[in-house]
C-alpha atoms as a PDB file:
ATOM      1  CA  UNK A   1     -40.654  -2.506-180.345  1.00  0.00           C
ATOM      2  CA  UNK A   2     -39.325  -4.361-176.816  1.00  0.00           C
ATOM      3  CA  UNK A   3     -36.890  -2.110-175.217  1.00  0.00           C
ATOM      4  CA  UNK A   4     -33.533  -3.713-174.939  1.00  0.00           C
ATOM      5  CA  UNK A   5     -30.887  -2.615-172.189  1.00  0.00           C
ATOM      6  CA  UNK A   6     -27.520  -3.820-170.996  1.00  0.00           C
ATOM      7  CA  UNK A   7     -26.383  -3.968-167.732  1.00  0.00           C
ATOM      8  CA  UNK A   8     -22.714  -3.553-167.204  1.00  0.00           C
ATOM      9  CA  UNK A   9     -19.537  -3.511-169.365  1.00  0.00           C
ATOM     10  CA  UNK A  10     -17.102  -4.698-166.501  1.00  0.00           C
ATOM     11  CA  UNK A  11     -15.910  -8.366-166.913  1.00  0.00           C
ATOM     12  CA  UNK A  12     -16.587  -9.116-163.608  1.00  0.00           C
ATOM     13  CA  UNK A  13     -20.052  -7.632-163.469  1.00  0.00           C
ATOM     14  CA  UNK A  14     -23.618  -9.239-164.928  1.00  0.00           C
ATOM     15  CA  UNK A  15     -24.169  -8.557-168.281  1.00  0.00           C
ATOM     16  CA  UNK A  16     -27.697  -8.189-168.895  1.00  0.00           C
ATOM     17  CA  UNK A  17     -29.532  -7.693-172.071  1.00  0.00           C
ATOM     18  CA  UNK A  18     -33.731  -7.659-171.656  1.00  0.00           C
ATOM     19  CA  UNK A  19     -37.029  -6.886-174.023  1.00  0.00           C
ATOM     20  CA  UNK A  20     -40.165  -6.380-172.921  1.00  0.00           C
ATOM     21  CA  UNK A  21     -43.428  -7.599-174.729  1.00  0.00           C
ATOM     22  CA  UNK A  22     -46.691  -5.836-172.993  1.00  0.00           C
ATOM     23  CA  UNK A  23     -46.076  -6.910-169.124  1.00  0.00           C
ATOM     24  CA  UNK A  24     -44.065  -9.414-169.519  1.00  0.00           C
ATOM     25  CA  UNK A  25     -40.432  -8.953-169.301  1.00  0.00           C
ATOM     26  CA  UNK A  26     -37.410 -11.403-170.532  1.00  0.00           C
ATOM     27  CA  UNK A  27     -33.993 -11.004-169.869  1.00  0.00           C
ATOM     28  CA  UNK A  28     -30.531 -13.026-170.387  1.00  0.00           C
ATOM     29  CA  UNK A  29     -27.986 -12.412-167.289  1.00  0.00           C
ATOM     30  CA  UNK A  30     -24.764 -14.026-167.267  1.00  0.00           C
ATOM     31  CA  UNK A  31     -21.405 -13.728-165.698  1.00  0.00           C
ATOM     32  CA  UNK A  32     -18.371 -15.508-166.209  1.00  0.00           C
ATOM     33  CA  UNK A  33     -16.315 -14.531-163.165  1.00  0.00           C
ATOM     34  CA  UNK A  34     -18.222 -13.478-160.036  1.00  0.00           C
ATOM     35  CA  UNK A  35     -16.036 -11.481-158.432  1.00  0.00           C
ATOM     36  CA  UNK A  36     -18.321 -10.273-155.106  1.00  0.00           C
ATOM     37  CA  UNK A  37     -19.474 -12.610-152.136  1.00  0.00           C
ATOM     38  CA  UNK A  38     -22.050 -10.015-151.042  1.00  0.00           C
ATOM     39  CA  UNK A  39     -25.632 -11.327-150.525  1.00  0.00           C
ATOM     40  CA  UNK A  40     -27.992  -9.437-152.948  1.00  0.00           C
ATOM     41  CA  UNK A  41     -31.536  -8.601-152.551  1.00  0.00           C
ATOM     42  CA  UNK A  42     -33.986  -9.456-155.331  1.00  0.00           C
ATOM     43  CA  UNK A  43     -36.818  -6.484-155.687  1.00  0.00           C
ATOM     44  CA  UNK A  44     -39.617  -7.584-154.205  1.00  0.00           C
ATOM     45  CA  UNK A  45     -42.444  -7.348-156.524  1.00  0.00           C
ATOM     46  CA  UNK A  46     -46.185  -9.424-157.401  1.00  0.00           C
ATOM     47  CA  UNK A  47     -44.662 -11.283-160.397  1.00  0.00           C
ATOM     48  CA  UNK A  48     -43.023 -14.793-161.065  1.00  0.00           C
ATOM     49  CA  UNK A  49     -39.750 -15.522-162.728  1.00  0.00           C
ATOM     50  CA  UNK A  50     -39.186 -18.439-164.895  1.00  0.00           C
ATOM     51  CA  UNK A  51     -35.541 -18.923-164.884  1.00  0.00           C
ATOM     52  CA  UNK A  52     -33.722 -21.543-167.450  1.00  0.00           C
ATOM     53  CA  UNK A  53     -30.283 -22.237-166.993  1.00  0.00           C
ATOM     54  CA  UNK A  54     -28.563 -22.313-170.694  1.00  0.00           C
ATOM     55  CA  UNK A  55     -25.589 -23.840-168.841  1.00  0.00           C
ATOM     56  CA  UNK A  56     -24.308 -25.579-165.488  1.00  0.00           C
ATOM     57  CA  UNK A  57     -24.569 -23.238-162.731  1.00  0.00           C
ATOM     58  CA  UNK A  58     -22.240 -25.096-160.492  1.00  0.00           C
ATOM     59  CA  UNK A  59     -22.585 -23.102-156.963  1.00  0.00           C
ATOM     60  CA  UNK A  60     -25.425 -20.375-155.205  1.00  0.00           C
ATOM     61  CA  UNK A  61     -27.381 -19.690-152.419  1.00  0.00           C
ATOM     62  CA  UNK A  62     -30.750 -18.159-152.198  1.00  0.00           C
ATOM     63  CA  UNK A  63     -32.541 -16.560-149.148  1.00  0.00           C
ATOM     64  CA  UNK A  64     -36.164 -16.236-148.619  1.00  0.00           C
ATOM     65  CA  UNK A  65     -37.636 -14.218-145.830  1.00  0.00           C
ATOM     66  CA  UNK A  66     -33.889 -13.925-144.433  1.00  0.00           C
ATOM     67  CA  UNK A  67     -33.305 -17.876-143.824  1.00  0.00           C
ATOM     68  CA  UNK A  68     -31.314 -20.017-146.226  1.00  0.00           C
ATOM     69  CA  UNK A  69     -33.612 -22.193-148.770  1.00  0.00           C
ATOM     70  CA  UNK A  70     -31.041 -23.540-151.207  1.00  0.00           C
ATOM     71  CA  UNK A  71     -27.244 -23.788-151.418  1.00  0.00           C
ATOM     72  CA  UNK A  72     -26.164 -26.288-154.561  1.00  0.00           C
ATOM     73  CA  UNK A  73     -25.917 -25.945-158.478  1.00  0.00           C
ATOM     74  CA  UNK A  74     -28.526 -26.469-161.556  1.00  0.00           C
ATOM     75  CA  UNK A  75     -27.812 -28.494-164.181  1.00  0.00           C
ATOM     76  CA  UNK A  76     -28.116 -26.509-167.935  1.00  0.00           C
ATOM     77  CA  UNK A  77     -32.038 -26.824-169.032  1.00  0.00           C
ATOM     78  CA  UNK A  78     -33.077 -27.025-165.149  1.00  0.00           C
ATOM     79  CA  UNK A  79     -35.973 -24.736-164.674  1.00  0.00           C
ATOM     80  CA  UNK A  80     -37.144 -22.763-161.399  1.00  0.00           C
ATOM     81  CA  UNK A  81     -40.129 -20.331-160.400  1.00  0.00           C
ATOM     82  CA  UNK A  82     -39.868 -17.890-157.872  1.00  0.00           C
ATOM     83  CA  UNK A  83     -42.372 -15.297-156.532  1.00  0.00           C
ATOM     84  CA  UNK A  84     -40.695 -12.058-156.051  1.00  0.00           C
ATOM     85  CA  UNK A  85     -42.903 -10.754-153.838  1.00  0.00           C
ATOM     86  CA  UNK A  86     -41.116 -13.492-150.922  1.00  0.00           C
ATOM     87  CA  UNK A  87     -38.493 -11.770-149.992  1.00  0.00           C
ATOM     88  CA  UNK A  88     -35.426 -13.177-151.736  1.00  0.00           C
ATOM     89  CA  UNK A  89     -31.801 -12.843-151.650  1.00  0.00           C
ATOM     90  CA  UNK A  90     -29.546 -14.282-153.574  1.00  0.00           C
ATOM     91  CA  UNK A  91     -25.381 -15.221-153.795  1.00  0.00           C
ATOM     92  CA  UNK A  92     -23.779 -16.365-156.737  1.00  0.00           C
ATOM     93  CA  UNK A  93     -20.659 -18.331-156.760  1.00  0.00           C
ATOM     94  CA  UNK A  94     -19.936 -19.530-159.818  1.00  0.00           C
ATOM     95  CA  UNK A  95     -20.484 -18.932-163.351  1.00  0.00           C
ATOM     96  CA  UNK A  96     -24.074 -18.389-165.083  1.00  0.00           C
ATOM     97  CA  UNK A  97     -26.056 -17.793-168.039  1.00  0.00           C
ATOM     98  CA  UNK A  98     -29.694 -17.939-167.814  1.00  0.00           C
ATOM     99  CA  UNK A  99     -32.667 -16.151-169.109  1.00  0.00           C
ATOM    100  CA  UNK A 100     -35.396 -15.371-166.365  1.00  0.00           C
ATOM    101  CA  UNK A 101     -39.197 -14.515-167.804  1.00  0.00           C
ATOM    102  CA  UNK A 102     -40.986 -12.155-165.382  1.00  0.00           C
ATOM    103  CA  UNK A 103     -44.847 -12.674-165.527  1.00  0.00           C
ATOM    104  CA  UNK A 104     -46.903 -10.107-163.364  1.00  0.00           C
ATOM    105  CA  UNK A 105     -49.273 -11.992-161.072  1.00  0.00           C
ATOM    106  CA  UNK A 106     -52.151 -10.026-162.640  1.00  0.00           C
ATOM    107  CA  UNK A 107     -51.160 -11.022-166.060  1.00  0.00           C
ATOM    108  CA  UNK A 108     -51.288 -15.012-164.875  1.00  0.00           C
ATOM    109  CA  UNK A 109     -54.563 -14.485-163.696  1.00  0.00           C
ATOM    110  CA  UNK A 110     -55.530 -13.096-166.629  1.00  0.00           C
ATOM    111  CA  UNK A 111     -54.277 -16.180-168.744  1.00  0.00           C
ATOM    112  CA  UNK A 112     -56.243 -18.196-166.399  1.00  0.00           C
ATOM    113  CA  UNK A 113     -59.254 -16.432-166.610  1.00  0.00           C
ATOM    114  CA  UNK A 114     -58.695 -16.706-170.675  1.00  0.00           C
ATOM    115  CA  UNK A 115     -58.633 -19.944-170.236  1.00  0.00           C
ATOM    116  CA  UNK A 116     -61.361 -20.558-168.212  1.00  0.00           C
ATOM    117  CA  UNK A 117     -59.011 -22.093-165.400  1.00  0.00           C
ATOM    118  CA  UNK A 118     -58.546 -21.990-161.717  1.00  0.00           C
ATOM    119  CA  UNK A 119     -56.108 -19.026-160.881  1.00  0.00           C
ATOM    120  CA  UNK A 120     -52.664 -20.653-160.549  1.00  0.00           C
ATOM    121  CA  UNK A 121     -51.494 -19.773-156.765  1.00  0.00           C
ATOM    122  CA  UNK A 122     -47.866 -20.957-157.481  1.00  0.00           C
ATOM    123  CA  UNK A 123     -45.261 -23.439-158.715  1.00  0.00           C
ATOM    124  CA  UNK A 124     -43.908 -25.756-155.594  1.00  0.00           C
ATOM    125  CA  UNK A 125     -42.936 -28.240-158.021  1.00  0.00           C
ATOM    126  CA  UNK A 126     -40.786 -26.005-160.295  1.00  0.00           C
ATOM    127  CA  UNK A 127     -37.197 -26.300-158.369  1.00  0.00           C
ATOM    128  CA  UNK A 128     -34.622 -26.749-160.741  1.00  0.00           C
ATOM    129  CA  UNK A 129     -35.979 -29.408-162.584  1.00  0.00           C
ATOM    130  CA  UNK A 130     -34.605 -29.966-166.290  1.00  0.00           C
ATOM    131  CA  UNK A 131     -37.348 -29.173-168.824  1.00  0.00           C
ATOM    132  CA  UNK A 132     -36.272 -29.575-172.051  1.00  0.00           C
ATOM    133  CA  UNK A 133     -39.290 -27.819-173.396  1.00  0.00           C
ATOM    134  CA  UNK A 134     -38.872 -24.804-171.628  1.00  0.00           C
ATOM    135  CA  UNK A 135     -35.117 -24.197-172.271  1.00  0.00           C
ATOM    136  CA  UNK A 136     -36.415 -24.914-175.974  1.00  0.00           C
ATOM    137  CA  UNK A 137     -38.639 -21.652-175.993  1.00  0.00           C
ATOM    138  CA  UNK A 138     -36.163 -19.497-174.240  1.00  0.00           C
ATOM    139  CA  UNK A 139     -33.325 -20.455-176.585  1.00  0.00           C
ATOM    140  CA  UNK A 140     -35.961 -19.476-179.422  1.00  0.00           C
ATOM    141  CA  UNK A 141     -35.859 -15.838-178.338  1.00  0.00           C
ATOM    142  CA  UNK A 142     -31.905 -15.594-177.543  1.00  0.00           C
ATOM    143  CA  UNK A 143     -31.263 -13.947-181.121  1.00  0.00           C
ATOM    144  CA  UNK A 144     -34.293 -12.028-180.266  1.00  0.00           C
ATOM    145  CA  UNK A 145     -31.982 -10.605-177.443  1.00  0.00           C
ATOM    146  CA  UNK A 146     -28.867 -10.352-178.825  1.00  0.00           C
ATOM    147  CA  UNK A 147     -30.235  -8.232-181.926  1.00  0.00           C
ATOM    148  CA  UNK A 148     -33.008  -6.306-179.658  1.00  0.00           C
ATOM    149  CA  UNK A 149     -33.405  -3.960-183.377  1.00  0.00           C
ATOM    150  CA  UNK A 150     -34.443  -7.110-185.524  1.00  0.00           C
ATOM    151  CA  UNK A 151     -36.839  -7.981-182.408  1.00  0.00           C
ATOM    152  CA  UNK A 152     -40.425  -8.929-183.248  1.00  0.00           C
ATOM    153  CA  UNK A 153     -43.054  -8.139-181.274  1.00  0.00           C
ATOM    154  CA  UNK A 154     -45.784 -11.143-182.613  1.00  0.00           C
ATOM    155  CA  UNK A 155     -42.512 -13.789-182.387  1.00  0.00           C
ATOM    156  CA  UNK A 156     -41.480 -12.999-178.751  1.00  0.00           C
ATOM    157  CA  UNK A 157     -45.478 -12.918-177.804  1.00  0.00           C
ATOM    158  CA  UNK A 158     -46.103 -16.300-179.108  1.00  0.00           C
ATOM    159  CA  UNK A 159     -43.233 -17.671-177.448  1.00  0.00           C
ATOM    160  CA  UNK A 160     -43.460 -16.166-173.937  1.00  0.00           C
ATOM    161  CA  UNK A 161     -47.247 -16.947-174.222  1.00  0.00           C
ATOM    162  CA  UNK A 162     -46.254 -20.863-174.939  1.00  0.00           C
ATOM    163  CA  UNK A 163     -43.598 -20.469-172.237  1.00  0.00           C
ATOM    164  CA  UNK A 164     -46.398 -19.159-169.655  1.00  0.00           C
ATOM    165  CA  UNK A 165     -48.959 -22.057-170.660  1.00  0.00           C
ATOM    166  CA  UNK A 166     -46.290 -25.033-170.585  1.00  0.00           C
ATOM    167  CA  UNK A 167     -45.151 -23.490-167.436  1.00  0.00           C
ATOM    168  CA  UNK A 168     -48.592 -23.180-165.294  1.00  0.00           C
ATOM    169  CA  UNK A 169     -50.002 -26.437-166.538  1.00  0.00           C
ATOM    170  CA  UNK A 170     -46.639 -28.427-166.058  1.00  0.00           C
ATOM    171  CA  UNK A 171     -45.544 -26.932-162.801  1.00  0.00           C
ATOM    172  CA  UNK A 172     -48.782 -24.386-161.807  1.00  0.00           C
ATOM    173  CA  UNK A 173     -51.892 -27.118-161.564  1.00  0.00           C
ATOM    174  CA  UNK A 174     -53.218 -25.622-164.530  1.00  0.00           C
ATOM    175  CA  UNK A 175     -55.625 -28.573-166.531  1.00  0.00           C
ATOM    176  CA  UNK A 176     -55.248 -28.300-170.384  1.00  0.00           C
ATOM    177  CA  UNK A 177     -58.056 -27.540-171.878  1.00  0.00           C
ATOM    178  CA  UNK A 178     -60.029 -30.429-173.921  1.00  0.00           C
ATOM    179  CA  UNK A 179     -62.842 -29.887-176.563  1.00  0.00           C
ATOM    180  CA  UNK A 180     -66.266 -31.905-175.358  1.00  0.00           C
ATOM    181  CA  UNK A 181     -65.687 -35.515-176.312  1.00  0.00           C
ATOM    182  CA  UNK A 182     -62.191 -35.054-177.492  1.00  0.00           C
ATOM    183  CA  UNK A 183     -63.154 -33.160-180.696  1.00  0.00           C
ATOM    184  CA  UNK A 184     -61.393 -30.659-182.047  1.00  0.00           C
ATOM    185  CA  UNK A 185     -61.932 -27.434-181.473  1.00  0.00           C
ATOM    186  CA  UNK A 186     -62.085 -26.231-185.012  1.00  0.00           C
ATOM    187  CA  UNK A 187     -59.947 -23.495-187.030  1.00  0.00           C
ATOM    188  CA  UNK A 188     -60.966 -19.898-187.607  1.00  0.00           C
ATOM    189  CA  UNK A 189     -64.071 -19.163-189.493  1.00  0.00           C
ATOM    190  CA  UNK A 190     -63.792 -18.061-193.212  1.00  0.00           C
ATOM    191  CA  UNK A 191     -64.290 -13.976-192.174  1.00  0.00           C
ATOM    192  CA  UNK A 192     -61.670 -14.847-189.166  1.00  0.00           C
ATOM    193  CA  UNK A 193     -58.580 -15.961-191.356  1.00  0.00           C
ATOM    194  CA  UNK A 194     -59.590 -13.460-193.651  1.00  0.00           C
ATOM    195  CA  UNK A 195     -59.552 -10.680-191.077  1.00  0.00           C
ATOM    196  CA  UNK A 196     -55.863 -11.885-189.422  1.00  0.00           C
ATOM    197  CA  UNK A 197     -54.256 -12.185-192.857  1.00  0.00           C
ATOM    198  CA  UNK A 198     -55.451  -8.581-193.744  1.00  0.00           C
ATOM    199  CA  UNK A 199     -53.955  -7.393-190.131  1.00  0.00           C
ATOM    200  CA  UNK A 200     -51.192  -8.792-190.396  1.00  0.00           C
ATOM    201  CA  UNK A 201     -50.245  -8.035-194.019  1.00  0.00           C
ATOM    202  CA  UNK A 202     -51.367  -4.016-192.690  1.00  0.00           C
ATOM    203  CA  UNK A 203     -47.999  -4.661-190.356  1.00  0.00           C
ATOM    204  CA  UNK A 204     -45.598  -6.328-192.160  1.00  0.00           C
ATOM    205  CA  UNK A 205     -42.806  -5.497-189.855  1.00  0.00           C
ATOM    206  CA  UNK A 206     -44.746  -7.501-186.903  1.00  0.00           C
ATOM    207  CA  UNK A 207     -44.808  -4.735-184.184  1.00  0.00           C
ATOM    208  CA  UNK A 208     -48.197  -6.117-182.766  1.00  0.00           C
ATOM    209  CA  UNK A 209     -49.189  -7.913-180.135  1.00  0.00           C
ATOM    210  CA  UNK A 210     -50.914 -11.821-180.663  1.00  0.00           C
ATOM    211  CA  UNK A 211     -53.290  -9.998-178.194  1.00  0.00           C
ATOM    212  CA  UNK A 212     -54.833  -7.289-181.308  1.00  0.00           C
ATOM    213  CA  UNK A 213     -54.486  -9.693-184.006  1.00  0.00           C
ATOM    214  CA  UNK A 214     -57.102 -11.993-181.724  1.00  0.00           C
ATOM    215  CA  UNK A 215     -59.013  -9.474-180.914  1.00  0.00           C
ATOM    216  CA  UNK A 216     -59.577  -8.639-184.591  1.00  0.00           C
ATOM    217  CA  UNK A 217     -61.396 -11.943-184.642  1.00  0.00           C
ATOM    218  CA  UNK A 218     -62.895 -11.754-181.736  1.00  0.00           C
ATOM    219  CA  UNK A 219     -60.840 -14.347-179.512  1.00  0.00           C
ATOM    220  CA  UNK A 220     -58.952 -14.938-177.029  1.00  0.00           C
ATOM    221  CA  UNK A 221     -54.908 -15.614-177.857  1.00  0.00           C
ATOM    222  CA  UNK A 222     -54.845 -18.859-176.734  1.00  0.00           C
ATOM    223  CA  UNK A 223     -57.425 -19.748-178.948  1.00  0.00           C
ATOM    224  CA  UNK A 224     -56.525 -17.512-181.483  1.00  0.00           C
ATOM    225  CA  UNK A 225     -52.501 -19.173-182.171  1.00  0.00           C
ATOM    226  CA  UNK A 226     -54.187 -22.396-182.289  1.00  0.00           C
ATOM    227  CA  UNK A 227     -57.153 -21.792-184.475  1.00  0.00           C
ATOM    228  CA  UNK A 228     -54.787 -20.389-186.839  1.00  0.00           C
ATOM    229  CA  UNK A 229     -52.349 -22.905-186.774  1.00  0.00           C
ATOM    230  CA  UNK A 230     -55.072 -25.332-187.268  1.00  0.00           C
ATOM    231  CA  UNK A 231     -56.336 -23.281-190.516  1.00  0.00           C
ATOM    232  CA  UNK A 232     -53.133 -21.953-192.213  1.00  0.00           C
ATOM    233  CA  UNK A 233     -50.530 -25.245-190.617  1.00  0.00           C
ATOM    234  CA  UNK A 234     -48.293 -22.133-189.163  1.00  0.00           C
ATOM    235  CA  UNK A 235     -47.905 -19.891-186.628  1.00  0.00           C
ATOM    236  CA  UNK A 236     -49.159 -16.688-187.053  1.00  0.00           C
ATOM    237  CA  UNK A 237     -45.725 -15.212-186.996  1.00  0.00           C
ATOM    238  CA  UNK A 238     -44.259 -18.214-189.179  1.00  0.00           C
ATOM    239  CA  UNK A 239     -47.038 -17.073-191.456  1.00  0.00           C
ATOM    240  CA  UNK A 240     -46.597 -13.213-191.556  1.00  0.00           C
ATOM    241  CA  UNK A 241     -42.747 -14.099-192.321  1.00  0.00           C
ATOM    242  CA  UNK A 242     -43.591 -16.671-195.389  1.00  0.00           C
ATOM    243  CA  UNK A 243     -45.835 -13.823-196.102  1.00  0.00           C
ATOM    244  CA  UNK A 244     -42.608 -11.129-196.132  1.00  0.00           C
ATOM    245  CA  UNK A 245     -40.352 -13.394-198.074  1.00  0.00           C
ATOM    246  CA  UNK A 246     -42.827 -13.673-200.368  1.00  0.00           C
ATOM    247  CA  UNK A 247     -43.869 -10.026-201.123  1.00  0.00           C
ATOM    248  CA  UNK A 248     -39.850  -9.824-201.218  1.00  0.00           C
ATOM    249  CA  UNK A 249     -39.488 -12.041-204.334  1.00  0.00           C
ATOM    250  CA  UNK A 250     -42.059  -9.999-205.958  1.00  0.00           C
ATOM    251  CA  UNK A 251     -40.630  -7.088-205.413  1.00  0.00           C
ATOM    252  CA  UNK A 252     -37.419  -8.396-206.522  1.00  0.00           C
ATOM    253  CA  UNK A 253     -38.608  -8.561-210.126  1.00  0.00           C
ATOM    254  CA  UNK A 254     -39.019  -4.845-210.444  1.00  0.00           C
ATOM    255  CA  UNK A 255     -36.289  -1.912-209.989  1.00  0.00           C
ATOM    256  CA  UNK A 256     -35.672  -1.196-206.752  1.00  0.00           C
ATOM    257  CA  UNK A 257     -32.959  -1.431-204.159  1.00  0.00           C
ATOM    258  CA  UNK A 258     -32.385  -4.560-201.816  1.00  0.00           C
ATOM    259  CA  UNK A 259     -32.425  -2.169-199.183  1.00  0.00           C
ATOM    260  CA  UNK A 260     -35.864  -0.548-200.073  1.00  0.00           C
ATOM    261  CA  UNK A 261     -37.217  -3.664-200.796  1.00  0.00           C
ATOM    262  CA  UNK A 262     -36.284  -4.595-197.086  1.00  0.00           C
ATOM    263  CA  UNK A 263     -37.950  -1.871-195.820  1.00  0.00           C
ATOM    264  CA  UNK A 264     -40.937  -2.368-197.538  1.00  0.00           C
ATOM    265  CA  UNK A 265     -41.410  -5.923-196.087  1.00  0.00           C
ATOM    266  CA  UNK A 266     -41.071  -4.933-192.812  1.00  0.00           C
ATOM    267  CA  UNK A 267     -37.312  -5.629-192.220  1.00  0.00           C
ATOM    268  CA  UNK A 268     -35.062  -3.948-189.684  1.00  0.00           C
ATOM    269  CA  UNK A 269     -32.693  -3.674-193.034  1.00  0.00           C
ATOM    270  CA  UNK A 270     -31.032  -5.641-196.233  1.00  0.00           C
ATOM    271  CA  UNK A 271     -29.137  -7.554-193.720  1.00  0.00           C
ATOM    272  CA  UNK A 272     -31.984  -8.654-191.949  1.00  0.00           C
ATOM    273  CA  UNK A 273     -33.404  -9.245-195.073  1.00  0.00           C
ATOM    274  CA  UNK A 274     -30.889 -11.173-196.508  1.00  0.00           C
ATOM    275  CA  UNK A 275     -30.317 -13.744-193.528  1.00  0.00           C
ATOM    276  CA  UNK A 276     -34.239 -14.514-193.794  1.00  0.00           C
ATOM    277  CA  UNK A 277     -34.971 -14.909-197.601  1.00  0.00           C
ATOM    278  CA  UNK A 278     -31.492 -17.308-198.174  1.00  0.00           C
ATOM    279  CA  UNK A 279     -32.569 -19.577-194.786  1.00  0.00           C
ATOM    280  CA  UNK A 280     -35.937 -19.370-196.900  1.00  0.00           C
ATOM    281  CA  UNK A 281     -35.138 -19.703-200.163  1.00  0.00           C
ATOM    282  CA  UNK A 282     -31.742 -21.319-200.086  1.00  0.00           C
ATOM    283  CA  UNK A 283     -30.103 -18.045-202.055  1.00  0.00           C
ATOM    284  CA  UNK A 284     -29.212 -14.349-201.386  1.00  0.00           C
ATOM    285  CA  UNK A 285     -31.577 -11.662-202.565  1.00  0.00           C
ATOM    286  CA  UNK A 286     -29.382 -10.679-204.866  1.00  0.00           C
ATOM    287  CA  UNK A 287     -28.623 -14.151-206.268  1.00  0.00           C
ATOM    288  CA  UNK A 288     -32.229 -14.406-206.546  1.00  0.00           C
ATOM    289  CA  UNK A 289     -32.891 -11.386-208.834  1.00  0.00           C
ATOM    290  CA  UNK A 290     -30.021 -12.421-211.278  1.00  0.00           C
ATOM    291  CA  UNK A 291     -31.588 -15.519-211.678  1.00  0.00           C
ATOM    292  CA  UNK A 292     -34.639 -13.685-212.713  1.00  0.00           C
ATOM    293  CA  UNK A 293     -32.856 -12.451-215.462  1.00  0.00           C
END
């Protein structure tokens, strides 16, 4: 399951809460009243951050290699890339909220090489541009953060892995991909979707990455989300949780608990359970059953 952590209790501090899915690490920092002028310094490490502002972020200043790059605001939805491995600094001077995805440089390469593209050097064009699509995918995974224990590891990898792509082809000089003569490329094969549904129904609760799921067919992810999407007209993870609510009802119709049952579909508990299957079903669990009679 991502590992969740917060950052400071003090009003005045960041409050930070973060998951991690394989190498790729997302976290939500805000702060409502800065309260020190101090310059900080950003570890320097081989990775990018995508950071989306979720609101105006009327007034910093960043630093790079010691000389001042940027002193302004960012409108909410404006989207920047940074390499951390440049040396930055960083002052804030107003109030923020933003969520910042941190991609090892390794793991980009590795997308490119998946997708049989150049290797993305970086993002010059990505400098606080609004990008509706972007702050789109983050706020997708902001429940994610704020209840890290109903967290799902195949959700949060499809989205950073749509947040990656959108990001390196948009900003990055990464082509899209296009089948020979604009076909399509075609959905799984009959033993493929067979193979995913069984996987995924074998972990209900969704605590794998998109990564083994493709592998079980014998694809890359990239090709894998869209080859199922193109078969099944979901996601994989929209799939597994149709698939959930669905086991739910049957289970429903026999004797045990809401809270087993919740359990048993691969729910953090009947809560959990109970906010999915009525935004599903347009009823309670519990309204459900007595309707069963």
């Amino acid at each position: 399951m991502p590992d969740t952590q917060l950052a400071s209790a003090h009003a005045d501090e960041p409050r930070a809460t973060g998951l991690r899915a394989g190498d790729t690490q997302v976290l939500r920092l805000r702060q409502d009243h800065p309260a020190s002028r101090d310059r900080q310094d950003i570890p320097c490490l081989d990775m990018f951050s995508i950071i989306v502002q979720l609101r105006d972020f009327a007034r910093h200043e960043l630093w790079r290699g010691g000389r001042l790059v940027f002193a302004g605001g960012h409108a909410r939805m404006a989207l920047s890339v940074t390499h951390l491995g440049e040396g930055w600094a960083c002052r804030h001077l107003s109030s923020f909220d933003n969520v910042r995805v941190q991609i090892p440089r390794a793991s980009l390469d590795a997308l490119s090489e998946e997708l049989e593209r150049p290797a993305v050097s970086g993002f010059a064009r990505a400098r606080g541009t609004v990008d509706p699509v972007a702050y789109g995918l983050v706020s997708a995974l902001l429940p994610t953060l704020d209840m890290p224990d109903r967290s799902n590891r195949l959700f949060v990898d499809q989205v950073t892995l749509a947040l990656t792509i959108h990001v390196a082809q948009t900003y990055g000089g990464m082509a899209p991909l296009a089948p020979p003569g604009g076909r399509r490329t075609g959905g799984l094969s009959q033993w493929q979707e067979a193979r995913a549904k069984e996987f995924l129904t074998a972990n209900l609760g969704g605590e794998v990455a998109i990564a083994e799921v493709a592998a079980e067919c014998g694809l890359s992810r990239s090709h894998f989300i869209k080859a199922f999407r193109e078969t099944t007209g979901q996601t994989p993870y929209r799939w597994l949780l149709d698939h959930r609510v669905a086991r739910a009802r049957e289970l429903l119709r026999g004797p045990q608990s809401i809270a087993e049952i919740a359990l048993a579909c691969g729910f953090a508990d009947q809560s959990h359970l109970t906010r999915v299957f009525a935004a599903a079903t347009g009823m309670p669990p519990a309204a459900w059953r007595r309707r069963q009679g």
